[in-house]
Protein backbone atom coordinates (compact mmCIF):
# COMPACT_ATOMS: atom_id res chain seq x y z
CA UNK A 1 -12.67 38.10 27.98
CA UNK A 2 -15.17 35.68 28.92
CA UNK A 3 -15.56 32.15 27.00
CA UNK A 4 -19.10 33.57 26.42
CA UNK A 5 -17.61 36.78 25.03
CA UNK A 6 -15.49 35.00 22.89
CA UNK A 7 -18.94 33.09 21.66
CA UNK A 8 -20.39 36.41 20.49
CA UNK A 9 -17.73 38.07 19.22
CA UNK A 10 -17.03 35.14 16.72
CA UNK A 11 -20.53 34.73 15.47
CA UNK A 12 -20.87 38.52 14.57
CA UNK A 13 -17.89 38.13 12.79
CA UNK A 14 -19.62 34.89 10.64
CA UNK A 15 -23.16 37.44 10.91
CA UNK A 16 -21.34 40.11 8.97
CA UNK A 17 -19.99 38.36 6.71
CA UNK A 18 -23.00 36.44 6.06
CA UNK A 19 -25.02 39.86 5.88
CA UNK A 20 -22.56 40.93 2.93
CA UNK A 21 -23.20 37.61 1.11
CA UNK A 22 -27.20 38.10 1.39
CA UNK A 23 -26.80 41.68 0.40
CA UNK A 24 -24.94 40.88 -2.57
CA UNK A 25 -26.99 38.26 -3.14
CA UNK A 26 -25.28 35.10 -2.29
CA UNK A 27 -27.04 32.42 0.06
CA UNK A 28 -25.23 32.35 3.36
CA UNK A 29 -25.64 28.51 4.15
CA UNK A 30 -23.14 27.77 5.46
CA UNK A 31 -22.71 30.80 8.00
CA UNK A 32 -26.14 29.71 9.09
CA UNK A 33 -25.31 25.85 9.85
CA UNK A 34 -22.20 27.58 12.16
CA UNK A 35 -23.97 30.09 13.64
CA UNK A 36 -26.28 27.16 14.74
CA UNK A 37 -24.01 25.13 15.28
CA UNK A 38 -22.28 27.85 17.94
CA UNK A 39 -25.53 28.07 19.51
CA UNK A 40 -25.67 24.88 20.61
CA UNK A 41 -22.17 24.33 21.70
CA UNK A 42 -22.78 27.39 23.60
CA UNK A 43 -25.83 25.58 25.38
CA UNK A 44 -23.83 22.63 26.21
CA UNK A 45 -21.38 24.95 28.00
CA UNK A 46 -24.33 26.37 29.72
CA UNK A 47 -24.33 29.77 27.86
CA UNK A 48 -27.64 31.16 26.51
CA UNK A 49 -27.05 34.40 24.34
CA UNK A 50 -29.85 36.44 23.13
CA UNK A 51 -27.54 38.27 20.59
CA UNK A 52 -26.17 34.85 19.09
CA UNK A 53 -30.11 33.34 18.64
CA UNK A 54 -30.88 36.82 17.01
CA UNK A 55 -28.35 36.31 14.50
CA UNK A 56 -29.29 32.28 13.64
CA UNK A 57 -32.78 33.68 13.24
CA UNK A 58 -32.28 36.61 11.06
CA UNK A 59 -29.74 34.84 8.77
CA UNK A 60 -32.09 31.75 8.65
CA UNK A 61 -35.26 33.71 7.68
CA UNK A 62 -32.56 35.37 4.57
CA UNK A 63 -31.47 32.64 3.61
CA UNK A 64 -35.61 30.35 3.45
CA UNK A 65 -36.21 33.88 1.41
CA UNK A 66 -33.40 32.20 -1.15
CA UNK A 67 -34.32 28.72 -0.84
CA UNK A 68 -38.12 30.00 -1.67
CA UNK A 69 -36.63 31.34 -4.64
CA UNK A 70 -34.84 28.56 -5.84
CA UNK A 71 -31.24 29.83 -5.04
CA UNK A 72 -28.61 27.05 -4.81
């Protein structure tokens, strides 16, 4: 396994889980801030992974849904 692998296999695990907090209707702050946060360590090692940017975006546009609505 690649260090890139490793990358992606570790923020779908943080995605999924983050998915079953917005489907039961929890915020999923915090799994956005790492999943971020993995994105850009993964650019400072030089990686660029389309998967990992899919998943910041799609639990970022979730979670401004809850913020909208005033969920702490």
């Amino acid at each position: 396994m690649t260090t890139e692998q490793a990358f992606e296999i570790v923020s779908k695990i943080i995605f999924d889980r983050a998915c079953q907090l917005i489907v039961g209707g929890n915020p999923a702050y915090e799994s956005e801030k790492v999943l971020f946060h993995i994105e850009m360590s993964m650019h400072e090692w030089g990686y660029k992974s389309p998967k990992v940017s899919e998943y910041c975006d799609v639990i970022k546009q979730e979670n401004d849904i809850m913020r909208d609505m005033g969920i702490e």
